[in-house]
Each structure stands twice: as C-alpha cells, then as structure tokens.
Protein backbone atom coordinates (compact mmCIF):
# COMPACT_ATOMS: atom_id res chain seq x y z
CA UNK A 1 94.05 138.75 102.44
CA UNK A 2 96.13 141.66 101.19
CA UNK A 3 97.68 142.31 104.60
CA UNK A 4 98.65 139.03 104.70
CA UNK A 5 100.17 139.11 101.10
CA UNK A 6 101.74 142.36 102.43
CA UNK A 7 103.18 140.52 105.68
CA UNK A 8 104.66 137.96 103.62
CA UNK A 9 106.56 140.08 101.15
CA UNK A 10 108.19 141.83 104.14
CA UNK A 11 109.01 138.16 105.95
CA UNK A 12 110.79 137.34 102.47
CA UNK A 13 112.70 140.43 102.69
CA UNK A 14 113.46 140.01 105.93
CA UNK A 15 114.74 136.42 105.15
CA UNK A 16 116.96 137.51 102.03
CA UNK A 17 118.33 140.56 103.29
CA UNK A 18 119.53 138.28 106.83
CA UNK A 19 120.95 135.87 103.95
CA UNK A 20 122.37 138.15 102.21
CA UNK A 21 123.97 139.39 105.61
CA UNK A 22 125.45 136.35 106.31
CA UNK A 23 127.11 135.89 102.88
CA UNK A 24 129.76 138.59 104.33
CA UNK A 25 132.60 138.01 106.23
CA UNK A 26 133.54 140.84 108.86
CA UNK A 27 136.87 141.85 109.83
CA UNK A 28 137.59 144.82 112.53
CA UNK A 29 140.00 147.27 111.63
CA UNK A 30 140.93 150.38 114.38
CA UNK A 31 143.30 152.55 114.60
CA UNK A 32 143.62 156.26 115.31
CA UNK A 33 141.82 158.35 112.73
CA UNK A 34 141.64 161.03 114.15
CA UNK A 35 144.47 163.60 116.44
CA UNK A 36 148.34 163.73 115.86
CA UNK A 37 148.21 159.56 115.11
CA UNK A 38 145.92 159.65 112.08
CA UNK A 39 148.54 159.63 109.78
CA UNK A 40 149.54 155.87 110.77
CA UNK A 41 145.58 155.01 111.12
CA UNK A 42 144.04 156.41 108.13
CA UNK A 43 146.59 154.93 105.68
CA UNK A 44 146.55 151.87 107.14
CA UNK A 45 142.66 151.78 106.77
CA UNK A 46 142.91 152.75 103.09
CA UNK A 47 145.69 149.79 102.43
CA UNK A 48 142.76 147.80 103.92
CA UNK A 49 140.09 149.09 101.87
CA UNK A 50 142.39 148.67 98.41
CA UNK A 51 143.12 144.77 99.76
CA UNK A 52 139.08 144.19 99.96
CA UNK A 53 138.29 146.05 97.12
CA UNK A 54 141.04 143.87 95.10
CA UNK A 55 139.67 140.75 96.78
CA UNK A 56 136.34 141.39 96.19
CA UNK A 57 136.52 142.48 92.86
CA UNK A 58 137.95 139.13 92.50
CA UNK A 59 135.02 136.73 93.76
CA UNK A 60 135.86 137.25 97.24
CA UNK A 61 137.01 134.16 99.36
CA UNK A 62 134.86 130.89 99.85
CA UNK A 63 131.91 132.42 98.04
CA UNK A 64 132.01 135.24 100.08
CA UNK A 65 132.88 139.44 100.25
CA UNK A 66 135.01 140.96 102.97
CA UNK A 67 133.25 143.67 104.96
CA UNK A 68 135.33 146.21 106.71
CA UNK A 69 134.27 147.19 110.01
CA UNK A 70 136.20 150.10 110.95
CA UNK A 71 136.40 152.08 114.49
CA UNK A 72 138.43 154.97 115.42
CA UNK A 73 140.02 154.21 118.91
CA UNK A 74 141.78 157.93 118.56
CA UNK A 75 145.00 156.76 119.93
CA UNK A 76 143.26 156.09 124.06
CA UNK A 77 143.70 153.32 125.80
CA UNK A 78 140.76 152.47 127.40
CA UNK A 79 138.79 153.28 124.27
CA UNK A 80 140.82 150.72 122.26
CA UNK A 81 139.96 147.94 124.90
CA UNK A 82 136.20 149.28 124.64
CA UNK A 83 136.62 149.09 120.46
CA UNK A 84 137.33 145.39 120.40
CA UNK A 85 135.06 144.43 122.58
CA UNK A 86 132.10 145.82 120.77
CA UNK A 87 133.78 144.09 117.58
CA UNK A 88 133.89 140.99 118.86
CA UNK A 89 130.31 140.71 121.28
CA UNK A 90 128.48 142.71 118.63
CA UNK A 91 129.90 142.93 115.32
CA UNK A 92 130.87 139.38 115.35
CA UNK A 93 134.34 139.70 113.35
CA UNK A 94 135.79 137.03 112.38
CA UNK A 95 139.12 138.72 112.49
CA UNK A 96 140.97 142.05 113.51
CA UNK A 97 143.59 144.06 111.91
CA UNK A 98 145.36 146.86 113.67
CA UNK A 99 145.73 149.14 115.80
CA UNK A 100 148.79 151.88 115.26
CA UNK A 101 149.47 152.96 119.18
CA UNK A 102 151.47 150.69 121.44
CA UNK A 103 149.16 151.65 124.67
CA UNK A 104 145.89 150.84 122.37
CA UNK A 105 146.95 147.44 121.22
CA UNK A 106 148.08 146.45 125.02
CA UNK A 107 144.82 147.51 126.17
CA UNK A 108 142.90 145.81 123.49
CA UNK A 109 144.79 142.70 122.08
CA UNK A 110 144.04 140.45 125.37
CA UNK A 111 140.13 140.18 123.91
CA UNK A 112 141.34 138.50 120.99
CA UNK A 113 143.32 136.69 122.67
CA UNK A 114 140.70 135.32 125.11
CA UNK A 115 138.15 134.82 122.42
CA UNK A 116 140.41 132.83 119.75
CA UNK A 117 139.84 135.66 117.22
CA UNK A 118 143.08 136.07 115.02
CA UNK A 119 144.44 139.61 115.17
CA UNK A 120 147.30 140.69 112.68
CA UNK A 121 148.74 144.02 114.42
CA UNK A 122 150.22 145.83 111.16
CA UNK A 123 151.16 149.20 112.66
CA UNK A 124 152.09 149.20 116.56
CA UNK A 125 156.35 148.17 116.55
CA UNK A 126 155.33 147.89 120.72
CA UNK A 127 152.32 145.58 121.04
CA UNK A 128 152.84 142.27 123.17
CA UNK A 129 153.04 139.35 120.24
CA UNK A 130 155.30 136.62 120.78
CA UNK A 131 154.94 137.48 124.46
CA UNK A 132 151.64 135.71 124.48
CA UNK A 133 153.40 132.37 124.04
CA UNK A 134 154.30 132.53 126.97
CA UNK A 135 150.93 132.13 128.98
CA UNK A 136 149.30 129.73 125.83
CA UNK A 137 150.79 127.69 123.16
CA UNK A 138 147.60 128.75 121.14
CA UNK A 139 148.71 132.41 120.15
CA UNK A 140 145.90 134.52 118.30
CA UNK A 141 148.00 137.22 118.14
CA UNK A 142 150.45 138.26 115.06
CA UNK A 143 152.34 141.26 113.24
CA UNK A 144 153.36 142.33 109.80
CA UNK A 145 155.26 145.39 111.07
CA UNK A 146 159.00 145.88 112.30
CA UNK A 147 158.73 145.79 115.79
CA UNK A 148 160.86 147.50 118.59
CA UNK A 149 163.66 145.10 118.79
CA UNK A 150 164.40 144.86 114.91
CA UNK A 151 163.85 148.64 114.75
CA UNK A 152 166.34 149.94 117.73
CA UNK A 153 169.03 147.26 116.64
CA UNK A 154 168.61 149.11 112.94
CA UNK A 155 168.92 152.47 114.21
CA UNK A 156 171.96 151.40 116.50
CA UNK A 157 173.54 149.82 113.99
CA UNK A 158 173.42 152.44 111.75
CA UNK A 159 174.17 155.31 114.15
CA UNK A 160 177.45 153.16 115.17
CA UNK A 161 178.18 152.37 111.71
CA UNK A 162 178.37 156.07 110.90
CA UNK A 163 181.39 156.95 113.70
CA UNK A 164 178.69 157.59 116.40
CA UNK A 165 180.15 156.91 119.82
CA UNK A 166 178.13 159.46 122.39
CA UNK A 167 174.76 158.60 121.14
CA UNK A 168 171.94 160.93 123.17
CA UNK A 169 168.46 159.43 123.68
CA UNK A 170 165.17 161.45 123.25
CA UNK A 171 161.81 159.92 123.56
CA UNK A 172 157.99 160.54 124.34
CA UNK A 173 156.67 159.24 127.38
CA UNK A 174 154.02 156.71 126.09
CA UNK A 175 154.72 153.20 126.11
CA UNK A 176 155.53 153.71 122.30
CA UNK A 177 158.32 155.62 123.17
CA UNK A 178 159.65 154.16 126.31
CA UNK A 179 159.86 151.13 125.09
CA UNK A 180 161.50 152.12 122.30
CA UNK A 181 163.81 153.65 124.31
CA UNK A 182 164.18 150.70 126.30
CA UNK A 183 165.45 148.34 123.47
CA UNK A 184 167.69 151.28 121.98
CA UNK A 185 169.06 150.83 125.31
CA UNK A 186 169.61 147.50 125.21
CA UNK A 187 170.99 147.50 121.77
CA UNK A 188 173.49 150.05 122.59
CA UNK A 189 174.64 147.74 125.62
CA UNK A 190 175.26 145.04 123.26
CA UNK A 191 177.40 146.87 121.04
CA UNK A 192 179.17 148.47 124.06
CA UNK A 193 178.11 151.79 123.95
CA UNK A 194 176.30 153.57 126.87
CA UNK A 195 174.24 157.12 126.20
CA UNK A 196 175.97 160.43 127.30
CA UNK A 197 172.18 161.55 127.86
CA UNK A 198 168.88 160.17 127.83
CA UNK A 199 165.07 162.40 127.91
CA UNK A 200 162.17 162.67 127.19
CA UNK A 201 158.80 164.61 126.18
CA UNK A 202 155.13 164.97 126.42
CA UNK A 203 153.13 163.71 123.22
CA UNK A 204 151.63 167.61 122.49
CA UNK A 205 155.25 169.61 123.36
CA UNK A 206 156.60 172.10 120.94
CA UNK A 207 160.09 173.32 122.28
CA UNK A 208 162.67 170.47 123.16
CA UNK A 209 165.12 173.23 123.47
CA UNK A 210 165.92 172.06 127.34
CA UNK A 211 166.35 168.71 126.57
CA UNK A 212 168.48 169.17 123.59
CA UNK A 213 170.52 171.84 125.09
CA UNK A 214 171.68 169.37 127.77
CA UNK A 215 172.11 166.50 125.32
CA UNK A 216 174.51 169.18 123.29
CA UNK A 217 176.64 170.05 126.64
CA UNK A 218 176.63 166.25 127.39
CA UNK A 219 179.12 166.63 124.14
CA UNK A 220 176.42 164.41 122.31
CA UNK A 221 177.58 163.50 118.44
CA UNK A 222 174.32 161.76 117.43
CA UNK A 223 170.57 161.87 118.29
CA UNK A 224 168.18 158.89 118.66
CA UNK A 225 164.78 159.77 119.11
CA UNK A 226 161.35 157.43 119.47
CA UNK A 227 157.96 159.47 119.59
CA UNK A 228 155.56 160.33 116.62
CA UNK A 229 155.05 163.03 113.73
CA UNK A 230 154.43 166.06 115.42
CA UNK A 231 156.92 165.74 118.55
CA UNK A 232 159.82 164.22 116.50
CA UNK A 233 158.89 167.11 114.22
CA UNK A 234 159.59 169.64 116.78
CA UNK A 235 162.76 167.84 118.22
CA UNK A 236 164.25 168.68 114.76
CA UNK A 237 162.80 172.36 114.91
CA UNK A 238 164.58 173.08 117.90
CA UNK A 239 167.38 171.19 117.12
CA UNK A 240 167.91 173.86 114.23
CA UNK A 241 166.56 176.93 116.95
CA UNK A 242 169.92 176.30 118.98
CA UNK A 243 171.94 175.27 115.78
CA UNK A 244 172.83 172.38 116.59
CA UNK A 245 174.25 170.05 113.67
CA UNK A 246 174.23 165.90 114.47
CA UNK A 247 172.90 162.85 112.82
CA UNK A 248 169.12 162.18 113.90
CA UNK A 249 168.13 158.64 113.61
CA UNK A 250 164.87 156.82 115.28
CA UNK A 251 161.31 155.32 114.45
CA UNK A 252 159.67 154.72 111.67
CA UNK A 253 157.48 157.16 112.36
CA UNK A 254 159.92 159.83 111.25
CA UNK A 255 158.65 158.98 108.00
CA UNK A 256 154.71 160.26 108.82
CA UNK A 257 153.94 163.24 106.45
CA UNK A 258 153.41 165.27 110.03
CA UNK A 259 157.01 164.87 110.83
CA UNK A 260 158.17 166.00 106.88
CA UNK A 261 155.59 168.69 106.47
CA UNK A 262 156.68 170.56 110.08
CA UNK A 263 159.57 169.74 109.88
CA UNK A 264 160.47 171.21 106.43
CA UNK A 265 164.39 171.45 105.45
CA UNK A 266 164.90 171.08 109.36
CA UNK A 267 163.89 167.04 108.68
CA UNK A 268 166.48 166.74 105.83
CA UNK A 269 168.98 163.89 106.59
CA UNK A 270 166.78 161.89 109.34
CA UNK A 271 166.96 158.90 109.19
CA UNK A 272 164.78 155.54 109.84
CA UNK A 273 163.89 152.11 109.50
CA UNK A 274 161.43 151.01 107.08
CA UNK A 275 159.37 148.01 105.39
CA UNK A 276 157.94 149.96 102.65
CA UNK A 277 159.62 153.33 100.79
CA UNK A 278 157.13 154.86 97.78
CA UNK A 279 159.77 156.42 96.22
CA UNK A 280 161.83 153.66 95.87
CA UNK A 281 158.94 150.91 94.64
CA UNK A 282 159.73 149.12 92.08
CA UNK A 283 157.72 146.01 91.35
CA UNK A 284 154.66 145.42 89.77
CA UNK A 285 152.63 144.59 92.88
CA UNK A 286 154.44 148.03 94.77
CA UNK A 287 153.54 150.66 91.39
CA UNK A 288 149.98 149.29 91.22
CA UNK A 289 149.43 149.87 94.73
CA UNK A 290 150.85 153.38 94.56
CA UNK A 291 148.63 153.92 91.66
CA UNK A 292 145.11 152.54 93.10
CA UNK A 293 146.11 154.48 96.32
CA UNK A 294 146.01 157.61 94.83
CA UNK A 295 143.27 156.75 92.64
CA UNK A 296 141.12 156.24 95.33
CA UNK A 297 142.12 158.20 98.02
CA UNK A 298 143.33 161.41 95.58
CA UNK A 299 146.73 161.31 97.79
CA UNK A 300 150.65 161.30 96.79
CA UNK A 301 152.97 160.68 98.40
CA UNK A 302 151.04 158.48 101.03
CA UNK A 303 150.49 160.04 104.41
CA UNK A 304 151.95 157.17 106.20
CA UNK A 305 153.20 154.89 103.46
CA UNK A 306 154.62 152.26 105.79
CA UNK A 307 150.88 152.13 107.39
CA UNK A 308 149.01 151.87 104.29
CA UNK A 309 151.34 149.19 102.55
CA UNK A 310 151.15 146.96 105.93
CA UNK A 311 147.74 147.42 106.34
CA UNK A 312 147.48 146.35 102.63
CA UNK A 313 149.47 143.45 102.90
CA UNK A 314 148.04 142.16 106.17
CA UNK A 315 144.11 141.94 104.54
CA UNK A 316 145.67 139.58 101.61
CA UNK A 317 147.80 137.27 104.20
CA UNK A 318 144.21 137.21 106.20
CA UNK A 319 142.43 136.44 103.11
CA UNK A 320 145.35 133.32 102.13
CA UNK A 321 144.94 132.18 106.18
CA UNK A 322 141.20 131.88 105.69
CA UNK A 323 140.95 130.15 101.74
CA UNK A 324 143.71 127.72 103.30
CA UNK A 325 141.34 126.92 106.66
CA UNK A 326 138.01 126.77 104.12
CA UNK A 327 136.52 128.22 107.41
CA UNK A 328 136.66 131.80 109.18
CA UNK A 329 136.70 129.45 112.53
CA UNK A 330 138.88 131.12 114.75
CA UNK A 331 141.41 128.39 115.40
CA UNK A 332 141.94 127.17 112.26
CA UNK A 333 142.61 130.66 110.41
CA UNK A 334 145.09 130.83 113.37
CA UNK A 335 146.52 127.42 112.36
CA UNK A 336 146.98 128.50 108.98
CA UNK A 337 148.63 131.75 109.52
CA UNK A 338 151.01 129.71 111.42
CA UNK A 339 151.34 127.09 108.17
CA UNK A 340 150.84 129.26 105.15
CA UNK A 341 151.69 127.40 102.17
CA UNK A 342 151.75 129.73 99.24
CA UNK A 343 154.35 132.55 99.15
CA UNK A 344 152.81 136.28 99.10
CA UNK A 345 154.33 138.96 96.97
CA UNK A 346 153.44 141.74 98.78
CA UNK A 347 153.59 145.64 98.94
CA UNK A 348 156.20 144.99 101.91
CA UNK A 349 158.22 142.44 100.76
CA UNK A 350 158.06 138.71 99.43
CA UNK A 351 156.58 136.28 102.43
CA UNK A 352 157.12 132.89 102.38
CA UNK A 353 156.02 130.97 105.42
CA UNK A 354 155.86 134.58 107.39
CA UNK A 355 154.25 132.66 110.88
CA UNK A 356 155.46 129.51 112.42
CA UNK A 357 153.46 127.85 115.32
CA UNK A 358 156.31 129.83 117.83
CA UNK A 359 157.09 132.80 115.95
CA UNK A 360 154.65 135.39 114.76
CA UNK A 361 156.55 138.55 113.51
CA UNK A 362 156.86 138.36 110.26
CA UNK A 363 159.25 140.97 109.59
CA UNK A 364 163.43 140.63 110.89
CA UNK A 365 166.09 142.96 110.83
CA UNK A 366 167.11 141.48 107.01
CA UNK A 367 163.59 142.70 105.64
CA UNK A 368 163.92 146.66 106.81
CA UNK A 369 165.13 149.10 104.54
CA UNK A 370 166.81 152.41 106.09
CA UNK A 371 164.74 155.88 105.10
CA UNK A 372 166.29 159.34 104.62
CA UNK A 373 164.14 162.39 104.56
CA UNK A 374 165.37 164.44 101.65
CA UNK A 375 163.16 167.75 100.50
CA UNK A 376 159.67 166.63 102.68
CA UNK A 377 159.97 162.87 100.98
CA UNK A 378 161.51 159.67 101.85
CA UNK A 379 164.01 158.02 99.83
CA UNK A 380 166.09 155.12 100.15
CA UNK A 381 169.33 155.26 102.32
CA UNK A 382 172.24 152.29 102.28
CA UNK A 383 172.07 150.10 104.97
C-alpha cells in the first residue's frame, strides 16, 4: 500500500513537472561565444536575456515564459548547421534568433527554412534573407541588422563624400569579408570609382604590413576594410608601424571592443556604420537598456553594443509576431512578422511595419548611423 502511495506521488510529479514544461515557450539563440567572434555573440545573447527577463517579468506572452536555449556554434560552419538541427529535432524551438558569422548562418539557416521555423538573424550583415524568396514565396527567414548592401553603400558614400577618389580595399577571407568586399565593389562601380588596390587576410594574422605597403605605393588616399575585431585591429596597428596616415572606413565590426582595446590611439578616427551607438543614446527605451545591461552583466561600455541592442530588439519583435498569431505555429508567427501591426520603439530604432510579405530586412540605408572611434569608444559621426 505505501509503495503504491509512493508510486503515485512520483506519477503526479512526473505529470506537473511535464506541465509545467510545456507552459514554456523555447526559442534558440547561437552565436559565437567563444574565440575572436564572442564579442558579437555574447552581447547579443545578453540583449536576449534582458528582452526575456523584461517579458517575463511582465506575464510573459499567451500565458506563457520565454525560455532561452542558447548554443555556442564558435564561429564554424559545420557546427552551426549541427546547432540548429539539434534545436529544432530535439529542443523543439519554436523560434531562432541569431547567429553573428556569415559562413554559420549559410550553413545553418536552410533548417529553418525547411522546417517553417521563423529565424530573425540579428547579427550576420552576410546571411542569405531575401534571397530565399526566390526558391519559396513562404520565407522563414528575417533580419534586424544592416546588412552588406546598406553597409558598403554607407561606407562608400562616406569615403567619397570625404574627397576620397583612390579608395584601397582590405578584407578577410571568410565569406563575411568577401562579400563585403564584393558589394563595396559594387558600390564603388556605381558611383564611378574603381579601387587602386584590393587584398586580403587570414582571420588570426597580425602584420598587414605587405598588404598595406602595396596599397600605400598604389598611391592609395583612403582605406576600406571588412573583417572582424582582432584583424581590423591589426590592419590599423600596422597601418601606424609604416606611418601611414589615411581615412579607414569599413564594418560595423570596427566598433567590437577587440578592435578599440588593440587597437588603442591607432583606432582613433575609424569609421563605421551603425544601428545602435551607447554613447550617443538618448531615449528612454535606449538609457534603460544601457542601465539593465550593466546591471546584469557588470559591463560598460557594451562589448559589442550593436550585437546586444539587436539581439535585444529582435526577442521583443518575436514576442509582438507571436501575441499577434495567438499561436507559436510556425507559419503564422511568420505571417505576422510579415504584418506587424503595432509600431516597436526599440533599442535600434522606431519599427513600424519592419517585414512585408517580400521584404524582410528591416533595417535601410536611412536607419544607420555612422560611428567614429575616438579614445577606445564610439561616438557619433555626421552622416
């Protein structure tokens, strides 16, 4: 009799705890949190984790929490393809935010695609998006960041806009940066102007000094460069080792702490786009952010402040696409990503209608701000 009393108790734990289980709603989060990347993939986790807390603190959405299921796809390929897999088959997310590295999300964002799982990429500018269109109407795929195109007309603009008329290209070799140097390319072409030289480098090099020395004889009078922290950091470090003075402008990423820190006073003057610039917050939304960042997290300025606010701001336009649907079905968050009826003032911006059913990038050429490195911090820069 006791046993069975005993057996019973543990089937009614059982029971509630599975309940309880299924009260949750799981989204997938990955990016790099680890190696030279972690930067972009830790902040944009935090922003995240802020976003549910907020929510959750706030009664959730249809009765329910948010439960982050995080992975570290430490900026590999084939490990980023593995990641989502495992969060769809076995952690059963009913969404995915991320990743940060252009390789990772074109290795990875195809599962989401096949299984109708909405995915809101809010770090990688390189990740196939709108591309999807063109294989299915039915496009499970969006982004909150700046992608290639709007960045590398930004930094052509602005380089041309300054007097520069023998830009010089420098770029990693990942798809990040090739395809960055790609559109720069292309942008330049548009506006008429063709590169007097064009490189590039190995994610991991520390001396650019052959590169840049050609680049300088090529008679070079500006610098556009697309990589990450580290490498950008050491393109300005040798840039300084053969004394050579031009305008750097390029990605977003110049604006990692691991490009500032490095690159110490040799940073000072770079210059590149952004959707989000701490030191130059100003709204309500923007300072409380700030605040419960480094509340939480113990952290100013913000590693990657451009990661964290995306990542921030893409858990709340999740959280509207889901209370809109009254479902975390698959197609119909999709649908109302694509149909979002309330505005969102975000950490990034004000969004009003951000998706359409053929267009989902949220962020255009009007909504990036220009960044300046001044003294190992980012500050605003006139357009």
């Amino acid at each position: 009799m006791k046993r069975n009393v005993i057996l019973a108790a543990l089937v009614c734990l059982t029971t509630f705890s599975c309940a309880k289980k299924s009260e949750d709603i799981k989204v997938g989060v990955y990016g790099p949190f680890s190696g030279g990347s972690a930067p972009m993939g830790v902040s944009m986790r935090n922003g995240v984790r802020i976003a549910v807390d907020e929510i959750n603190a706030a009664g959730g959405v249809l009765g329910k929490k948010f439960v982050i299921v995080d992975r570290d796809d430490e900026a590999k390929n084939e490990r980023g393809g593995q990641i989502m897999q495992e969060l769809l088959d076995k952690e059963n997310v009913v969404a995915v935010l991320g990743p940060a590295n252009t390789g990772v999300a074109n290795a990875s964002t195809q599962y989401t695609q096949q299984k109708h799982i909405p995915q809101i990429v809010n770090v990688s500018a390189g990740a196939k998006v709108n591309e999807f269109f063109a294989a299915s109407p039915e496009n499970y795929i969006f982004r909150i960041a700046a992608n290639d195109d709007v960045q590398s007309k930004v930094i052509v603009n602005q380089a041309i806009k300054r007097g520069a008329k023998k830009p010089a290209l420098l770029c990693d070799d990942t798809n990040y940066g090739q395809n960055g140097r790609e559109k720069m390319e292309a942008a330049l072409a548009a506006a008429g102007v063709k590169p007097v030289y064009i490189g590039k480098f190995k994610l991991k090099d520390t001396d650019m000094t052959a590169q840049l020395q050609e680049a300088k004889a090529a008679g070079a009078d500006v610098l556009l460069a697309y990589g990450i922290g580290p490498e950008l950091a050491a393109v300005s470090n040798s840039m300084d080792r053969i004394s050579w003075k031009v305008p750097m402008l390029g990605s977003w990423t110049l604006s990692m702490s691991n490009y500032t820190t490095n690159a110490g006073k040799n940073g000072n003057g770079t210059m590149m786009p952004q959707t989000f610039i701490e030191t130059a917050a100003k709204s309500p939304k923007q300072l409380a952010f700030i605040k419960a960042y480094a509340d939480k997290f113990k952290e100013s300025p913000i590693s990657s402040a451009v990661s964290a606010a995306q990542g921030y701001d893409s858990m709340y336009l999740l959280k509207m696409a889901i209370e809109q649907a009254g479902s975390t079905e698959g197609t119909k968050i999709r649908q109302a990503l694509e149909s979002l009826s309330a505005p969102y003032e975000g950490v990034t911006g004000s969004y009003t209608k951000p998706f359409s059913p053929t267009d989902h990038e949220a962020t255009k050429e009007a909504n990036v701000m220009l960044g300046l490195v001044q003294d190992g911090k980012i500050i605003s820069s006139e357009k």
